[in-house]
Protein backbone atom coordinates (compact mmCIF):
# COMPACT_ATOMS: atom_id res chain seq x y z
CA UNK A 1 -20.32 -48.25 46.97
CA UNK A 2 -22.91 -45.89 47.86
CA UNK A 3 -22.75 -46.06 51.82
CA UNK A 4 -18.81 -45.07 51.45
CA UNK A 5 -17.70 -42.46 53.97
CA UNK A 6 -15.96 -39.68 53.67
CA UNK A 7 -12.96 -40.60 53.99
CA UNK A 8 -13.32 -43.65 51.87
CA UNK A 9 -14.24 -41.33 49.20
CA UNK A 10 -11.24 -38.87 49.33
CA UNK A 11 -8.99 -41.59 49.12
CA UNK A 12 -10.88 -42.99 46.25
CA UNK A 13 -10.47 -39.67 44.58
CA UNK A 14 -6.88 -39.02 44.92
CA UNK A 15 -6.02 -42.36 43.77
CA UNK A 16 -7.94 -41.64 40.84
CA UNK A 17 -6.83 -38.21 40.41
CA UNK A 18 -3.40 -39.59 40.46
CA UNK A 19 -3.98 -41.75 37.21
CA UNK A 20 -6.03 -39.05 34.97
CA UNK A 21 -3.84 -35.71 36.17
CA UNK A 22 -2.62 -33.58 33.35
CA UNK A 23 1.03 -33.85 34.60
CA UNK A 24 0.74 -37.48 34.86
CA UNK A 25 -1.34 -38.65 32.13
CA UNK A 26 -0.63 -38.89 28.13
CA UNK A 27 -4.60 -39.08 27.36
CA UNK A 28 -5.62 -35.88 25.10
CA UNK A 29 -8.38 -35.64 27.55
CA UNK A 30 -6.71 -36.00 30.62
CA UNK A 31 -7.63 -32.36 31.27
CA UNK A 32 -11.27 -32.83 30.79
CA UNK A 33 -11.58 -36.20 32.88
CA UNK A 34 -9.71 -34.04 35.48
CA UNK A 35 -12.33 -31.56 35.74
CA UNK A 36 -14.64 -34.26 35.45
CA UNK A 37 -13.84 -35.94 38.44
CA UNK A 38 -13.08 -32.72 40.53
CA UNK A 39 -16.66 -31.87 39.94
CA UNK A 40 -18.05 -35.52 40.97
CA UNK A 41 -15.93 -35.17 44.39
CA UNK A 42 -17.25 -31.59 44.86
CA UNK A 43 -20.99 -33.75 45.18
CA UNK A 44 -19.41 -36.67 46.83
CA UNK A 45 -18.03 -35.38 49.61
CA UNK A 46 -20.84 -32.81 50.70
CA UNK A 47 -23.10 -34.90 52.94
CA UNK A 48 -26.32 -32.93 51.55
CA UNK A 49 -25.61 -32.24 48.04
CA UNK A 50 -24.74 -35.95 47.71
CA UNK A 51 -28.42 -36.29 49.63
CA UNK A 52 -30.17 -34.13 47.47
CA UNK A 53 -28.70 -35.71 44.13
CA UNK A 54 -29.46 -39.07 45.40
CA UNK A 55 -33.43 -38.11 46.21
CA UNK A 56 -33.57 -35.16 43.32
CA UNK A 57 -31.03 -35.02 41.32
CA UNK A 58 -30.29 -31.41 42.39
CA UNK A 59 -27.69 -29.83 44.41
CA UNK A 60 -29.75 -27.71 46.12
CA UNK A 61 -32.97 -30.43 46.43
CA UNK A 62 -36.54 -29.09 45.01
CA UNK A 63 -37.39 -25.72 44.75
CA UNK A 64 -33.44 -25.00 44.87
CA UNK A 65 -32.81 -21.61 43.26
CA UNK A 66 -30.06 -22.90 41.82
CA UNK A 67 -31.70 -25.80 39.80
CA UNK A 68 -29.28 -27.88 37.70
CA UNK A 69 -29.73 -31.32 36.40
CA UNK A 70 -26.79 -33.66 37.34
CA UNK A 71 -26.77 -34.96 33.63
CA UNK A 72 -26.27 -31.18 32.63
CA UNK A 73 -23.38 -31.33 35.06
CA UNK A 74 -21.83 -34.63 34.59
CA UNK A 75 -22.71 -35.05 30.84
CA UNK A 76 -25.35 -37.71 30.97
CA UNK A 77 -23.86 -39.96 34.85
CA UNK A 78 -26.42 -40.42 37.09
CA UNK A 79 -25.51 -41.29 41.00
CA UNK A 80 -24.19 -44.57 40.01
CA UNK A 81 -22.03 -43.20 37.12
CA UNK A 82 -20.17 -40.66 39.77
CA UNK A 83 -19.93 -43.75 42.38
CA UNK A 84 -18.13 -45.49 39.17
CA UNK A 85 -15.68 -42.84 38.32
CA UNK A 86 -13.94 -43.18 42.13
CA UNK A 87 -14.55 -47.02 42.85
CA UNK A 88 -13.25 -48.20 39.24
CA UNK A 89 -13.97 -47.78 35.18
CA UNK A 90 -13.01 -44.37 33.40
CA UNK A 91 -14.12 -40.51 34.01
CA UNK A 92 -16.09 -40.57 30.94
CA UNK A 93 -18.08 -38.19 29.63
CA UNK A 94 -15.52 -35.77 29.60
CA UNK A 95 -14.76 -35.77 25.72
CA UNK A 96 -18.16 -35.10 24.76
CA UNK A 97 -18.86 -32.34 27.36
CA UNK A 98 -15.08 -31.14 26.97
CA UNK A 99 -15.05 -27.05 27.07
CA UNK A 100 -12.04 -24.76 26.45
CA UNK A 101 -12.23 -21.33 28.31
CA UNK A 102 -10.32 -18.31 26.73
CA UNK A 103 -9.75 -15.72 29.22
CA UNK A 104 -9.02 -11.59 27.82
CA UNK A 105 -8.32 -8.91 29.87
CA UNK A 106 -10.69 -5.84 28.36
CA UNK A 107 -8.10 -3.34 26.52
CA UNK A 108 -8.95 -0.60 28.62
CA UNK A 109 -8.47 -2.56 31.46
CA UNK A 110 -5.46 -3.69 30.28
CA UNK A 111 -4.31 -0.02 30.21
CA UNK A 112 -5.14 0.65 33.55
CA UNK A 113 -3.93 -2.84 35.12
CA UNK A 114 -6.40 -4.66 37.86
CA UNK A 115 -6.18 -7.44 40.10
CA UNK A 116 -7.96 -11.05 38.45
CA UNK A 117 -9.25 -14.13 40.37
CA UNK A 118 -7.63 -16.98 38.28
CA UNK A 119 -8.37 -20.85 38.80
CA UNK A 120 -6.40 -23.89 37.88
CA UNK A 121 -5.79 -27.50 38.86
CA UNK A 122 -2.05 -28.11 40.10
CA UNK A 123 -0.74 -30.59 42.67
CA UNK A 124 -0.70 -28.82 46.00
CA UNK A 125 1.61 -30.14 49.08
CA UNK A 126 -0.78 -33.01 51.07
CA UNK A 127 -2.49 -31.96 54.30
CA UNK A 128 -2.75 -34.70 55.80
CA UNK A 129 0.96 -35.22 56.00
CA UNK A 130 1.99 -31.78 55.22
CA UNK A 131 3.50 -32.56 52.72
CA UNK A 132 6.44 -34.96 53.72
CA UNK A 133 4.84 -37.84 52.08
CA UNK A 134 5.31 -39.38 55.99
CA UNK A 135 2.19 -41.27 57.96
CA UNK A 136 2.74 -40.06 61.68
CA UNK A 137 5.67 -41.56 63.56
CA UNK A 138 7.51 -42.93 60.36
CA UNK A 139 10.96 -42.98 59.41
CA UNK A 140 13.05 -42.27 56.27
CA UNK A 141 15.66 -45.14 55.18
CA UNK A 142 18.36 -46.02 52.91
CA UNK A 143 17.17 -47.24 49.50
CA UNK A 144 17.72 -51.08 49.09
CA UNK A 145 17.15 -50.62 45.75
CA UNK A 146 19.90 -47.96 44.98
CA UNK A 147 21.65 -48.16 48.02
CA UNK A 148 21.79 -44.44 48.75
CA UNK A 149 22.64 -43.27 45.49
CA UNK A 150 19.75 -42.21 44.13
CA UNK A 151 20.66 -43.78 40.64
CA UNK A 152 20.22 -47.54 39.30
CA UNK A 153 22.26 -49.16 36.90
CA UNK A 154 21.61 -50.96 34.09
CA UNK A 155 23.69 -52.84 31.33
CA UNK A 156 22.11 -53.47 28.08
CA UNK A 157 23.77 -55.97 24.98
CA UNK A 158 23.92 -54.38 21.57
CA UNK A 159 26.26 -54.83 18.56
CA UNK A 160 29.00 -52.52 19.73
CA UNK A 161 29.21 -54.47 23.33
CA UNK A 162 27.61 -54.20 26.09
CA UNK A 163 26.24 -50.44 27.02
CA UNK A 164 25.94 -49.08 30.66
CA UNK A 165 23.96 -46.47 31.97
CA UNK A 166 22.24 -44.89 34.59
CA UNK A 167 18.46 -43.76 35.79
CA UNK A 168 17.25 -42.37 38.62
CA UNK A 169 16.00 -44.91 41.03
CA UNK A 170 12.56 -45.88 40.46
CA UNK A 171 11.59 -47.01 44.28
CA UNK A 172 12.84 -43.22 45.53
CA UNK A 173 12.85 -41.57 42.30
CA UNK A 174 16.10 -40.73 42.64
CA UNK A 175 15.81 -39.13 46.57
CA UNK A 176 18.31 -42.24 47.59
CA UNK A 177 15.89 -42.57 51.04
CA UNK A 178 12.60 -44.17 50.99
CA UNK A 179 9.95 -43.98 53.75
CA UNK A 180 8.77 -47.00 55.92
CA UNK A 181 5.12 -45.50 56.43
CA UNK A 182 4.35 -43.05 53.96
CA UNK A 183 1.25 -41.66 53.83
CA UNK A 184 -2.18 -43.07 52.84
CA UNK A 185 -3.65 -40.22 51.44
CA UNK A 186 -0.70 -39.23 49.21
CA UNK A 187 1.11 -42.50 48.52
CA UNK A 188 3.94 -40.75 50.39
CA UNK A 189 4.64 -38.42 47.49
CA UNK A 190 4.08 -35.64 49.93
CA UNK A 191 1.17 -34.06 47.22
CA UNK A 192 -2.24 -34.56 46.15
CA UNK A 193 -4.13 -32.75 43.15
CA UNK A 194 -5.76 -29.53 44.11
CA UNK A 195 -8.43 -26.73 42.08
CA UNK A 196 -6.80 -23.50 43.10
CA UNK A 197 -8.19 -19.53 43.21
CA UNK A 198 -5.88 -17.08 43.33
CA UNK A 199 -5.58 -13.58 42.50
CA UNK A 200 -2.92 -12.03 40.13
CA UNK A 201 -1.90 -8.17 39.50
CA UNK A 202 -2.23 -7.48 35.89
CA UNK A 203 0.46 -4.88 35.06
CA UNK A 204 -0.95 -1.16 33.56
CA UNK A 205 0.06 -2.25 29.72
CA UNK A 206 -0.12 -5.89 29.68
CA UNK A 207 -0.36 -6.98 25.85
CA UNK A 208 -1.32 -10.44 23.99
CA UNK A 209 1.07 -13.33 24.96
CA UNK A 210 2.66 -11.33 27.78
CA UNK A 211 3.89 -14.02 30.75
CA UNK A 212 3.12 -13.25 34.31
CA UNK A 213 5.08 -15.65 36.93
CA UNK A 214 3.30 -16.16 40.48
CA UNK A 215 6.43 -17.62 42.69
CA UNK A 216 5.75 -20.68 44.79
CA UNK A 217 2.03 -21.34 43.01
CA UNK A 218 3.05 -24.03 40.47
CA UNK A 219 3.08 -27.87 41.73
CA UNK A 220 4.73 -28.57 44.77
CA UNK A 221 7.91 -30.63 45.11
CA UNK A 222 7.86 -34.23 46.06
CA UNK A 223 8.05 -34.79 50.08
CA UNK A 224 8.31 -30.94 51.13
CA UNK A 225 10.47 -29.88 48.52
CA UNK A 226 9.68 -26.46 46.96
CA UNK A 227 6.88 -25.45 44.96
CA UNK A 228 7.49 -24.05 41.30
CA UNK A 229 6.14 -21.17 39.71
CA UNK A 230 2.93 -20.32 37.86
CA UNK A 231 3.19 -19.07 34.82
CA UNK A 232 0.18 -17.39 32.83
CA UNK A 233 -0.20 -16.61 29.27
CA UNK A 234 -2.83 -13.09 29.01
CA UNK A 235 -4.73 -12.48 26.22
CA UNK A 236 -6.06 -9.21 25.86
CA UNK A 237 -9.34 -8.88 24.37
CA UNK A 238 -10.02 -6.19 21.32
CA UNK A 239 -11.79 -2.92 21.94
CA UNK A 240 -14.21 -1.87 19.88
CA UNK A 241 -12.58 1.18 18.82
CA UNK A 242 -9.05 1.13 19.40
CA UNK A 243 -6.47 -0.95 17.44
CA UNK A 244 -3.27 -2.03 18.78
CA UNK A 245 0.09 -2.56 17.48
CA UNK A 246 2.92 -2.65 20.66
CA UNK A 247 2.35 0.28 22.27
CA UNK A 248 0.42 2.60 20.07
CA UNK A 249 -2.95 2.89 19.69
CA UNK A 250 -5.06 3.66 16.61
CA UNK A 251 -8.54 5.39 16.18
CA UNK A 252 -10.64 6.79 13.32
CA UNK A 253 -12.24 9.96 13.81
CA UNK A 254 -14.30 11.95 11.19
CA UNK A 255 -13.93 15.60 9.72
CA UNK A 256 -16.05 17.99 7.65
CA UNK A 257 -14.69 19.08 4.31
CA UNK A 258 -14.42 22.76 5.61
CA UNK A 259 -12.10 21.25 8.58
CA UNK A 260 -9.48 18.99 6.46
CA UNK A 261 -9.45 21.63 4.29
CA UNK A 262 -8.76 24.94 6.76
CA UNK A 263 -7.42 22.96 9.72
CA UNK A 264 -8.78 22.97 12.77
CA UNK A 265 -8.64 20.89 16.69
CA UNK A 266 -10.35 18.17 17.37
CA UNK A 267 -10.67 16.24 20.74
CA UNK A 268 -11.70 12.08 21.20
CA UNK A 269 -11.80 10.12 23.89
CA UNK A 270 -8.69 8.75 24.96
CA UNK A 271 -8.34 4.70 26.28
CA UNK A 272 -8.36 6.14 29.99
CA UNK A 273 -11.65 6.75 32.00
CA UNK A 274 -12.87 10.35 31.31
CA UNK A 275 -9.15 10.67 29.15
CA UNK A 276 -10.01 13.60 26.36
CA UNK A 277 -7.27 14.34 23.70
CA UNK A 278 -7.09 17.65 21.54
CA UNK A 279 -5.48 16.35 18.20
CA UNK A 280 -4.48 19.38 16.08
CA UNK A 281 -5.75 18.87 11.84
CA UNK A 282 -3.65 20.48 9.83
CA UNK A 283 -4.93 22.41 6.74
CA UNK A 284 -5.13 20.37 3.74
CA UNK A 285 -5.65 16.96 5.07
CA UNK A 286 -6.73 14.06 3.08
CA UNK A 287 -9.32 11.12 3.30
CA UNK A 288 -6.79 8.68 5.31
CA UNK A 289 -3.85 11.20 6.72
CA UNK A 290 -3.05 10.19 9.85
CA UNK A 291 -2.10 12.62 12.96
CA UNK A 292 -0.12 10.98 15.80
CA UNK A 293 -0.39 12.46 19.31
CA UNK A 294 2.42 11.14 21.67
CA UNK A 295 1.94 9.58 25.34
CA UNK A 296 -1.72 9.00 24.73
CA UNK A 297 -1.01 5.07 23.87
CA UNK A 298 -0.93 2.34 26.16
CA UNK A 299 1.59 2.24 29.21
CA UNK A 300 4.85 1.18 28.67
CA UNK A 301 5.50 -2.00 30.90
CA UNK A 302 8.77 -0.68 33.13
CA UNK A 303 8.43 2.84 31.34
CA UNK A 304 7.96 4.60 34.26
CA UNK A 305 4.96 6.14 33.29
CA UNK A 306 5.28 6.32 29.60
CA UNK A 307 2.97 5.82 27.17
CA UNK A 308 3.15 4.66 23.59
CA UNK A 309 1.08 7.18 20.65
CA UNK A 310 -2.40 7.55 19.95
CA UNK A 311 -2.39 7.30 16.34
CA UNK A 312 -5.94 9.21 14.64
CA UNK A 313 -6.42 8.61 11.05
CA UNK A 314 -8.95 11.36 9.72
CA UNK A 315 -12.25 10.36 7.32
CA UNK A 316 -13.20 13.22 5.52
CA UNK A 317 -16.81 13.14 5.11
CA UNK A 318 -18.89 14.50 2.37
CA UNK A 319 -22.24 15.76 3.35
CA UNK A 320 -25.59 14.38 1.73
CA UNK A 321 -27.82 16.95 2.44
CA UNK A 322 -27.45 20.80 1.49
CA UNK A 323 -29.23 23.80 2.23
CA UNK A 324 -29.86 26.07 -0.25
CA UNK A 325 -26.96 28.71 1.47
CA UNK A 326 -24.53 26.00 1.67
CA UNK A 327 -25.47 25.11 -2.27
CA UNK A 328 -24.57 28.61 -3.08
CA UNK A 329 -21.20 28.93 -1.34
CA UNK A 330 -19.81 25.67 -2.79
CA UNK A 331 -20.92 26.22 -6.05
CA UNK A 332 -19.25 29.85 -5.76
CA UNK A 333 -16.18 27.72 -4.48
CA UNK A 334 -16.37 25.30 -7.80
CA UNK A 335 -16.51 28.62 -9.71
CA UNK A 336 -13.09 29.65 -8.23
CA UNK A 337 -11.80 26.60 -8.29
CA UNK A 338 -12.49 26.44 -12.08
CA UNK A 339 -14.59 23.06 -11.51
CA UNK A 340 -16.96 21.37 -13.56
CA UNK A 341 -19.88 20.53 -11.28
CA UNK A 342 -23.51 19.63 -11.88
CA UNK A 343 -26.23 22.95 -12.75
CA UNK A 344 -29.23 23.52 -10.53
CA UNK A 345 -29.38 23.52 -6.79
CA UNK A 346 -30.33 19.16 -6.93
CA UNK A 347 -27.98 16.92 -7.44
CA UNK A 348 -28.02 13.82 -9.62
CA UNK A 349 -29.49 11.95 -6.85
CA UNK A 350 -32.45 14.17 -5.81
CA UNK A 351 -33.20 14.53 -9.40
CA UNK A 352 -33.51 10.79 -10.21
CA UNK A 353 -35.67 11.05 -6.48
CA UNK A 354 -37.79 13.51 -7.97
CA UNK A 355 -38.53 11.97 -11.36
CA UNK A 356 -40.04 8.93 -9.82
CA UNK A 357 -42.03 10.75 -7.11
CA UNK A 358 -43.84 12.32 -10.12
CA UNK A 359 -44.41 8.87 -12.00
CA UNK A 360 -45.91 7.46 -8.89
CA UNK A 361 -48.18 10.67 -8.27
């Protein structure tokens, strides 16, 4: 119905909601038609985006400077196909359009922890009742169902006898009261689906599969009781020059032959902002020894203050181009060495180089 009021059309939407929520429903893509219809109600129930969809197709009517096309949005529904999702048929679309969204906290902000807006779709305590589940002026009663208890039971026939046993009440689900009015808006369950923003501290250190709990964010209890806990899984994302493994980090940093082989100090950037760390080379190092410089990792979670290593493997790198002083002194070093190396000042290379520069001359 396309002359529905507002309040028509939230009621419309929670009863729906109620039948394709996550928590509620065993469709794969209960998630997705969730969304789906949170998104339809956003249009709905704003007097002049629904106006501008209607005439335009827009949110923001023409010109907007925010121009999106309502099949872009709603994966192909016009105005009718949102009217259909509240006042009967299925949220489809949602399969088809479905998206997954893979949040990572940036490694170096991960080492210096920072606050993150989060959103998420949960079943919040009603408003309109707040959250007793009771229409204004009603009263609870006994169960006639369960008498008080809470608990029905039933007796079943098999080949051993007859079996007995016992269920929470269906009519209360199990609360042994029922209400004589409940509310309209929430079916007297006392809680109606809700798209949440919050923001969460993310803890100096936080690693891949860590758990942070928010207290009192989860879904709220039926008719005012308490709401549980949030719990979200981080994923921190890689860095493009640090590896991590716990609390240690590891980096690759590059040496001259004359450096692994006399020693020397070094300094790279650390993971922190403006963070510079002097590693010390000893003499003799190797293509691939690794020098480990402690409390220059990530933060320890509860360490109070610690850090894990920074772990520098060393590249020795052999230089490509030679002057004609630098030829000299390694060739005197090859000499002392007792080394077979290659006569003239050219190497293999610039010979080859050479030869074909004269062909093509």
């Amino acid at each position: 119905d396309k002359d529905a009021d507002a309040r028509t059309i939230k009621r419309a939407f929670l009863k729906k909601a109620r039948t394709v929520h996550p928590d509620v429903s065993d469709d794969p893509e209960a998630e997705a038609k969730f969304k789906e219809l949170n998104e339809a109600y956003s249009v709905l129930s704003d007097e002049q985006k629904r106006a501008n969809y209607d005439r335009y197709g827009t949110a923001d009517g023409p010109g907007g400077s925010d121009y999106v096309d309502i099949n872009d949005i709603f994966g192909g529904m016009g105005m009718d196909d949102l009217f259909s999702s509240f006042f009967g048929g299925g949220a489809g679309g949602g399969a088809r359009n479905r998206r997954e969204r893979r949040r990572g906290r940036d490694m170096a902000k991960a080492a210096l922890g920072c606050k993150k807006t989060i959103s998420y779709d949960r079943l919040a305590p009603c408003e309109d009742c707040n959250g007793t589940g009771r229409a204004e002026g009603a009263q609870e009663k006994q169960c006639s169902r369960c008498h008080g208890t809470g608990y029905v039971t039933t007796v079943q026939r098999s080949f051993l006898g007859q079996v007995q046993s016992s269920s929470p009440c269906p009519d209360c689900h199990g609360e042994g009261t029922v209400i004589d009015h409940p509310c309209e808006t929430c079916d007297g369950q006392g809680r109606t689906p809700s798209h949440e923003k919050i923001d969460i501290d993310i803890p100096a250190g936080v690693s891949t599969g860590r758990q942070l709990r928010v207290s009192g964010f989860g879904e709220a209890g039926l008719r005012g009781e308490p709401s549980g806990d949030l719990i979200v899984n981080v994923r921190v994302a890689d860095h493009e020059r640090f590896k991590r493994n716990g609390d240690d980090l590891y980096l690759v940093s590059d040496i001259s032959i004359a450096q692994a082989a006399l020693g020397c100090e070094i300094e790279v950037e650390g993971i922190m902002p403006d963070e510079v760390v002097k590693v010390t080379v000893p003499a003799g190092t190797q293509y691939g020894d690794t020098v480990s410089v402690n409390n220059y990792g990530m933060p320890r979670i509860g360490g109070g203050g610690s850090r894990g290593r920074l772990i520098v493997q060393l590249r020795v790198v052999v230089p490509t181009n030679l002057s004609n002083k630098q030829h000299e002194l390694l060739r005197a070093f090859a000499d002392e060495m007792g080394d077979d190396v290659a006569s003239g000042k050219k190497s293999v290379t610039d010979r080859i180089k050479s030869a074909l520069d004269d062909i093509l001359d």
